[in-house]
N, C-alpha and C. Protein backbone atom coordinates (compact mmCIF):
# COMPACT_ATOMS: atom_id res chain seq x y z
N UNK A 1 2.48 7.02 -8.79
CA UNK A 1 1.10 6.81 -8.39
C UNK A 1 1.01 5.51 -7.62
N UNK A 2 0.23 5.28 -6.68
CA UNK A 2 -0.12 3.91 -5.90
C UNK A 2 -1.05 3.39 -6.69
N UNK A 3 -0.94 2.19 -6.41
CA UNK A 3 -1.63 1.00 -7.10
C UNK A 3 -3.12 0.61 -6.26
N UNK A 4 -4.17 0.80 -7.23
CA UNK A 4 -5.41 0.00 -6.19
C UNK A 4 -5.46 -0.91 -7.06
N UNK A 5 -6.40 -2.03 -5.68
CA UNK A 5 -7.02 -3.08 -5.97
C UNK A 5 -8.98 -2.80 -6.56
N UNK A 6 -8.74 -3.05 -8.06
CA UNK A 6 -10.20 -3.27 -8.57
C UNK A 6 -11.31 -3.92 -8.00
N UNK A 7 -12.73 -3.91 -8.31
CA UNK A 7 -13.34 -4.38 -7.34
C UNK A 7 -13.78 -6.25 -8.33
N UNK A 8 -12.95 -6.06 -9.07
CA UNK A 8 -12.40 -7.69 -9.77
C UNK A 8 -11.44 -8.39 -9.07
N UNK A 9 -10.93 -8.18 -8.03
CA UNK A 9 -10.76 -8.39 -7.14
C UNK A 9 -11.33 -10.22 -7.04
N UNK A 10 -10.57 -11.48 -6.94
CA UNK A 10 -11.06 -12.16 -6.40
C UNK A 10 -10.65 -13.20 -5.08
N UNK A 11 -10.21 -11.96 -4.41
CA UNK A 11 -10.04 -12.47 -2.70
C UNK A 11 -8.82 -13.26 -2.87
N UNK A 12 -7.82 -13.84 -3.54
CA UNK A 12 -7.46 -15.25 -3.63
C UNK A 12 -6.29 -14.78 -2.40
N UNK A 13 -5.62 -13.26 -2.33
CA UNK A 13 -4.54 -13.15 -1.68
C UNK A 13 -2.93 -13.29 -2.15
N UNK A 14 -2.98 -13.61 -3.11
CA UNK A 14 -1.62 -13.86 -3.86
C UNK A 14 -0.90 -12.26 -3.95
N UNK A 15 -1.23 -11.32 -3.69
CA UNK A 15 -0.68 -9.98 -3.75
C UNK A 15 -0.07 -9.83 -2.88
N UNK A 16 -0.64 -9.91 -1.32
CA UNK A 16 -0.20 -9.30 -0.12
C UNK A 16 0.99 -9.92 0.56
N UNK A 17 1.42 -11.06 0.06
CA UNK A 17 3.01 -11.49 0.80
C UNK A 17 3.93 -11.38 -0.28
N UNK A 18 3.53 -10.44 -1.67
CA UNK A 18 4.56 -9.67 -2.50
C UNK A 18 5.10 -8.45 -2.10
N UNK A 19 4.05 -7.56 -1.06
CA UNK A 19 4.29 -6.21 -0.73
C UNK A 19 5.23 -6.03 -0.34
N UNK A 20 6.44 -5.12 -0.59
CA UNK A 20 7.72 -5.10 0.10
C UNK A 20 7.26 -4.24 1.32
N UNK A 21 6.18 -3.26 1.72
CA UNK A 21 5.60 -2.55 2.43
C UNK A 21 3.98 -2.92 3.59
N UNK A 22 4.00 -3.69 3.20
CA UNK A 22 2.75 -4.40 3.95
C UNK A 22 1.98 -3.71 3.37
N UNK A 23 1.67 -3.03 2.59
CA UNK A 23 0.47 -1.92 2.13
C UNK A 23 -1.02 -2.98 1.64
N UNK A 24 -1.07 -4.15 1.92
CA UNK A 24 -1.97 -5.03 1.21
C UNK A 24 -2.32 -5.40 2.35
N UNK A 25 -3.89 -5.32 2.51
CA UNK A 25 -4.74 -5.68 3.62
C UNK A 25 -6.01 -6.74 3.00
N UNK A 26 -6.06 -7.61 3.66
CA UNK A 26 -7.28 -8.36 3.05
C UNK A 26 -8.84 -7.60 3.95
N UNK A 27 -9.75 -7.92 2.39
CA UNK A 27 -11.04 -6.64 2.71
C UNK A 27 -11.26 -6.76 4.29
N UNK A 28 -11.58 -5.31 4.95
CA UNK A 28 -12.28 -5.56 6.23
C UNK A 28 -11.05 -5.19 7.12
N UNK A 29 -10.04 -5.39 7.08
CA UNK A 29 -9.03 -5.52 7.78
C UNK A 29 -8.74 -4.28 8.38
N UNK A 30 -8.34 -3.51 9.91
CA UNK A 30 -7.48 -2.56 10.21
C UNK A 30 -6.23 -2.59 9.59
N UNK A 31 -5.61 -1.68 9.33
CA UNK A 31 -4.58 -1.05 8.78
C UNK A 31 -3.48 -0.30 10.26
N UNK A 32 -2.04 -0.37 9.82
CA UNK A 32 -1.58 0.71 10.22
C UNK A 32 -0.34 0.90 10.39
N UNK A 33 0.20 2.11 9.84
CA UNK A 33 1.89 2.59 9.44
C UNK A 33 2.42 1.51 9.50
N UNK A 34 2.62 1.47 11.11
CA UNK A 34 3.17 0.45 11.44
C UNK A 34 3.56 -1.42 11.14
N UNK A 35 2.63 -1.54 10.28
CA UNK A 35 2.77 -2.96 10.03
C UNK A 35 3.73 -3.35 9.44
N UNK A 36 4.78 -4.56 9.54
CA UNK A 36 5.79 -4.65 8.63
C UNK A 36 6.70 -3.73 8.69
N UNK A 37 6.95 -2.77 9.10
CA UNK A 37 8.09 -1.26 9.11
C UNK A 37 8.48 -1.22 10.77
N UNK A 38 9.56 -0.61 11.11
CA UNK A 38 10.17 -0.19 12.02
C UNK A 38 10.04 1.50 12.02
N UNK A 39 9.05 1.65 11.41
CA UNK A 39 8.73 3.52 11.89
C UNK A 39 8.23 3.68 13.07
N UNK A 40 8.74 4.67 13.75
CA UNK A 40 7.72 5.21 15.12
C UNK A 40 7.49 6.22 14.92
N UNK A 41 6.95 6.52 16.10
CA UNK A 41 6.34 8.05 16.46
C UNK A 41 5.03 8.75 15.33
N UNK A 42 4.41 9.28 15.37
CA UNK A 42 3.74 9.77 13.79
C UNK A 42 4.29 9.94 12.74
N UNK A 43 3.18 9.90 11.94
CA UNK A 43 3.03 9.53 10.39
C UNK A 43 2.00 10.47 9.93
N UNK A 44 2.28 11.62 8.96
CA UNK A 44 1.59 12.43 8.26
C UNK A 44 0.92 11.34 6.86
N UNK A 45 -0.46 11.27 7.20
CA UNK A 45 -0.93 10.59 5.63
C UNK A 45 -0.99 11.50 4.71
N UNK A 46 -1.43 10.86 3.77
CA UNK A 46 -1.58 11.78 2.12
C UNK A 46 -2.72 12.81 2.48
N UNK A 47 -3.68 12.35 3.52
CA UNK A 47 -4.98 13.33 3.66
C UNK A 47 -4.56 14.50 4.66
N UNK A 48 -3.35 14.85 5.78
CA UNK A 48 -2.80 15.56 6.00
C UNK A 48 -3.00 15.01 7.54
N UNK A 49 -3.61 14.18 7.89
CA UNK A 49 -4.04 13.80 9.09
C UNK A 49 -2.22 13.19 9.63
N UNK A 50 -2.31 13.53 11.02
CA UNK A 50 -1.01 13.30 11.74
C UNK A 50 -1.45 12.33 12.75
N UNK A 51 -0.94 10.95 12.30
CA UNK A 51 -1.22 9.70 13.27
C UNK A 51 -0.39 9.03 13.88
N UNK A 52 -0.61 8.36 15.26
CA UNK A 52 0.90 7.67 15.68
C UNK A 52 0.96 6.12 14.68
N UNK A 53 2.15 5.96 14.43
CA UNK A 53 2.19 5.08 13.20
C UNK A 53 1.51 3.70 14.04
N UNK A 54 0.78 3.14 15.27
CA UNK A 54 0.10 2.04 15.32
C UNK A 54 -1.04 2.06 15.10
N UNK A 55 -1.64 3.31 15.15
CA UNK A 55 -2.69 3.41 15.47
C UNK A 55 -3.21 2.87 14.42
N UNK A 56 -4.79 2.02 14.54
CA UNK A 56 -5.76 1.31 13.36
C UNK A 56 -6.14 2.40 12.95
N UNK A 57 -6.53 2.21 11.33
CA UNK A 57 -7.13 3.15 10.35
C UNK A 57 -8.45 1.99 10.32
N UNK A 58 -9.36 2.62 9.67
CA UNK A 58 -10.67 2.05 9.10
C UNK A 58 -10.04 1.29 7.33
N UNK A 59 -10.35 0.04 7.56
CA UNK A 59 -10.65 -0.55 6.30
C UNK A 59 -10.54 0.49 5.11
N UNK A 60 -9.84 0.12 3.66
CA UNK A 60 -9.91 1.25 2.68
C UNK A 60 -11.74 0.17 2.07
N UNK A 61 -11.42 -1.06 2.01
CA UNK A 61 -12.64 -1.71 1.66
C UNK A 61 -13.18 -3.15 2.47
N UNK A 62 -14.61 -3.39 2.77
CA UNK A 62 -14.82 -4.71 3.14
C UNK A 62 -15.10 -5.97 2.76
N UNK A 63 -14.68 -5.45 1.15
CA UNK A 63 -15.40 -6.56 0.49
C UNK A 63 -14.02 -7.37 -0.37
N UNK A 64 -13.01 -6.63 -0.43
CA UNK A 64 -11.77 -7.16 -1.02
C UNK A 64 -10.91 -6.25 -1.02
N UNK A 65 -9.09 -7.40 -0.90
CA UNK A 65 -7.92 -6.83 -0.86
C UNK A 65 -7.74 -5.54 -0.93
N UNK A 66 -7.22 -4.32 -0.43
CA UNK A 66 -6.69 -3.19 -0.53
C UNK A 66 -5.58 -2.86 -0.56
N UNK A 67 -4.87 -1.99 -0.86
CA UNK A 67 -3.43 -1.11 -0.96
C UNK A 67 -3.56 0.41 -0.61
N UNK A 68 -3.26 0.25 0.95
CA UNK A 68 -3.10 1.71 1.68
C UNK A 68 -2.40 2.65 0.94
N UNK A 69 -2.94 3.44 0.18
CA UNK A 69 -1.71 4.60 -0.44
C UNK A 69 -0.54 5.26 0.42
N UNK A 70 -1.18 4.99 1.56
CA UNK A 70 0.33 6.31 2.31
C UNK A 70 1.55 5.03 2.49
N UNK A 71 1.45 3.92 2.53
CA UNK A 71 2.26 2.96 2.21
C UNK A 71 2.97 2.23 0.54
N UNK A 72 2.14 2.49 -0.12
CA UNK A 72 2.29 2.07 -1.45
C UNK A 72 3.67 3.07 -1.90
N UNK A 73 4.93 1.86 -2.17
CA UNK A 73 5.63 2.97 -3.69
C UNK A 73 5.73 2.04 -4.78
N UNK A 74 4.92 1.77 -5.25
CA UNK A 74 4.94 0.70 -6.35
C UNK A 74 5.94 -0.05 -6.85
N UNK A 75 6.51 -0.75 -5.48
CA UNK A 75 7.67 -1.36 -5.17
C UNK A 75 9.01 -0.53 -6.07
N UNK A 76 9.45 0.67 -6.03
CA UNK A 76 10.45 1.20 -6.41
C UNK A 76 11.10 1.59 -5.02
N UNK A 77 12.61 1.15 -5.79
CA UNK A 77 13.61 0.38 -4.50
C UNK A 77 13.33 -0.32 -4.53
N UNK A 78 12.61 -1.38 -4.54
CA UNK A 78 12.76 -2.73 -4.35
C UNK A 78 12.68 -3.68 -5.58
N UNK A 79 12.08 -3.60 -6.45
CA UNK A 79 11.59 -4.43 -7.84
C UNK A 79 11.75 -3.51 -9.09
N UNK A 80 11.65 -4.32 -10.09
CA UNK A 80 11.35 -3.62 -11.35
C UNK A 80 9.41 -3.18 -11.98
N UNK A 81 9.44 -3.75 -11.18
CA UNK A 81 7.47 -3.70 -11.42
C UNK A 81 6.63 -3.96 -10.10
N UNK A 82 5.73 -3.06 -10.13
CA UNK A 82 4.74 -3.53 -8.74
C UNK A 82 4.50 -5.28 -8.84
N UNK A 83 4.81 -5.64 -7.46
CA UNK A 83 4.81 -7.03 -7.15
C UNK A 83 3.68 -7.34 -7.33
N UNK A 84 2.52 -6.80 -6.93
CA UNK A 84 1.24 -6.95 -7.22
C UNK A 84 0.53 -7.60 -8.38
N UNK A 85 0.92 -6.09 -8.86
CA UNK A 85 0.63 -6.65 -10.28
C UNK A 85 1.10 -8.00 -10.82
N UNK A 86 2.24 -8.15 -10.77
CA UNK A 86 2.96 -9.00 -11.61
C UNK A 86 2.16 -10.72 -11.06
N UNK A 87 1.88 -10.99 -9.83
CA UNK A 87 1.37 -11.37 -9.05
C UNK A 87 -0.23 -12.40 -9.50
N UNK A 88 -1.20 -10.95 -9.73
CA UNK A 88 -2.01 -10.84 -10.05
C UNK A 88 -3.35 -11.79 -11.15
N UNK A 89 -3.45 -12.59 -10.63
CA UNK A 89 -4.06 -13.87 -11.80
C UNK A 89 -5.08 -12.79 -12.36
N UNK A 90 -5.51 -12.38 -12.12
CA UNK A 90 -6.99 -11.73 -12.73
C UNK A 90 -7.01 -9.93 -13.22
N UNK A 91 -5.23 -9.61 -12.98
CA UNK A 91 -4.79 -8.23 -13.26
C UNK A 91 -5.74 -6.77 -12.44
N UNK A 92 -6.02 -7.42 -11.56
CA UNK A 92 -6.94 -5.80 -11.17
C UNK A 92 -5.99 -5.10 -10.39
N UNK A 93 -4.81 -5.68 -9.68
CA UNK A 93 -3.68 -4.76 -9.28
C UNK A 93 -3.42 -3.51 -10.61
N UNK A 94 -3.96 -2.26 -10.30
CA UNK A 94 -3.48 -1.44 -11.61
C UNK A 94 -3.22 -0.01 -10.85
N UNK A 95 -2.36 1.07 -11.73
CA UNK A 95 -2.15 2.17 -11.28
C UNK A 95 -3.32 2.65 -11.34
N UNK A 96 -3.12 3.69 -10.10
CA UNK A 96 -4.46 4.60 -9.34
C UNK A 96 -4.08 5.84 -10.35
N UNK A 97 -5.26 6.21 -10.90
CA UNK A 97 -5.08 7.45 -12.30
C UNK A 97 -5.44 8.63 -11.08
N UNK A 98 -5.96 8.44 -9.79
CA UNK A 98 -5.95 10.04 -9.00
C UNK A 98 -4.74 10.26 -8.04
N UNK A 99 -4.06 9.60 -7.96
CA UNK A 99 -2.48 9.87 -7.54
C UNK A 99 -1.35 9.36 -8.39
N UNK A 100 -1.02 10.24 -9.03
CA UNK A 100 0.35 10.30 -9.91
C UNK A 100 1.23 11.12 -9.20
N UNK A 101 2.59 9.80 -8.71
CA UNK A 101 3.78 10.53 -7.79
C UNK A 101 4.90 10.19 -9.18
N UNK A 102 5.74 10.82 -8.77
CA UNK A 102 7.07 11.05 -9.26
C UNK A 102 7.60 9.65 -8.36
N UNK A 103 8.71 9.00 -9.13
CA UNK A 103 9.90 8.36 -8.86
C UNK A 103 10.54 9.01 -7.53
N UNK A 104 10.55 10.16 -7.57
CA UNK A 104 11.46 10.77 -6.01
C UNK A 104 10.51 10.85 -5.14
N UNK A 105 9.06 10.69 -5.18
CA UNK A 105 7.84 11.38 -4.05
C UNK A 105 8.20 9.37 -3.58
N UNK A 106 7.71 8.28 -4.07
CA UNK A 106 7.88 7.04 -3.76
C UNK A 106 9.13 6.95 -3.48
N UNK A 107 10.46 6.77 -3.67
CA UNK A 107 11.61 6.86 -3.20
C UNK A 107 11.44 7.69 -1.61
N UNK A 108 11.17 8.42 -1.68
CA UNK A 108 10.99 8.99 -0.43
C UNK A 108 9.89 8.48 0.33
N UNK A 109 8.92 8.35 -0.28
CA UNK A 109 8.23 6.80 0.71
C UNK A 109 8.92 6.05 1.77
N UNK A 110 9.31 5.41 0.80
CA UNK A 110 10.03 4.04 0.75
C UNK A 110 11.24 4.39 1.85
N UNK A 111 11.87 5.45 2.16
CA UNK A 111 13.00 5.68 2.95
C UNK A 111 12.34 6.46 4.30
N UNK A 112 10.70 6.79 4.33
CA UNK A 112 10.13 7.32 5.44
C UNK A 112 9.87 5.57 6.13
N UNK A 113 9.26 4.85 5.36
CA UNK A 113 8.93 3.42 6.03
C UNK A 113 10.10 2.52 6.10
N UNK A 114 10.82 2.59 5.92
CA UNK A 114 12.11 1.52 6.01
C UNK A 114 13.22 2.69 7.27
N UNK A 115 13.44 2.93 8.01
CA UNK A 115 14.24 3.62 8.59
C UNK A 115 15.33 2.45 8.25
């Protein structure tokens, strides 16, 4: 499952230069595949939409930090625990209870954004 940011949330930023994925946007911010990764060409998101990986997405929120799901593998491959979380002075980095992935669906993430 990807990790969201709660709306306890208090701006400070200490999450987003843990992301092994850039998936951490401060509120308001464009988004896109591309950030931090060497992917080209399109990118199928979780919503089925087929985008070229620069293209800007709309903000997930404007009021505080986010974690793009089609980027998120809750740092597996890379850490023992979402960086986030661990991170987290005020703990609202927490697993998202409406996307529950398997260990191999994030692994495979993680090897679509890292070519």
């Amino acid at each position: 499952m990807a990790i969201i940011i709660t709306d306890e949330c208090i701006n400070c930023g200490a999450c987003e230069p843990e992301c092994p994925n850039n998936a951490i946007y401060e509120g308001g911010v464009e988004w896109a595949i591309k950030d931090g990764s060497k992917v080209t060409g399109n990118f199928v998101l979780e919503d089925g939409r087929e985008v070229g990986v620069e293209a800007k997405q709309k903000p997930i929120s404007d009021d505080f930090y986010f974690i793009v799901p089609d980027k998120c593998t809750e740092c597996v491959g890379f850490h023992e625990e979402p960086q986030c979380a661990a991170v987290c002075p005020v703990d609202c980095c927490v697993p998202d209870p409406d996307r529950r992935e398997t260990e191999e669906i994030l692994l495979a993430r993680k090897e679509r954004l890292h070519l």
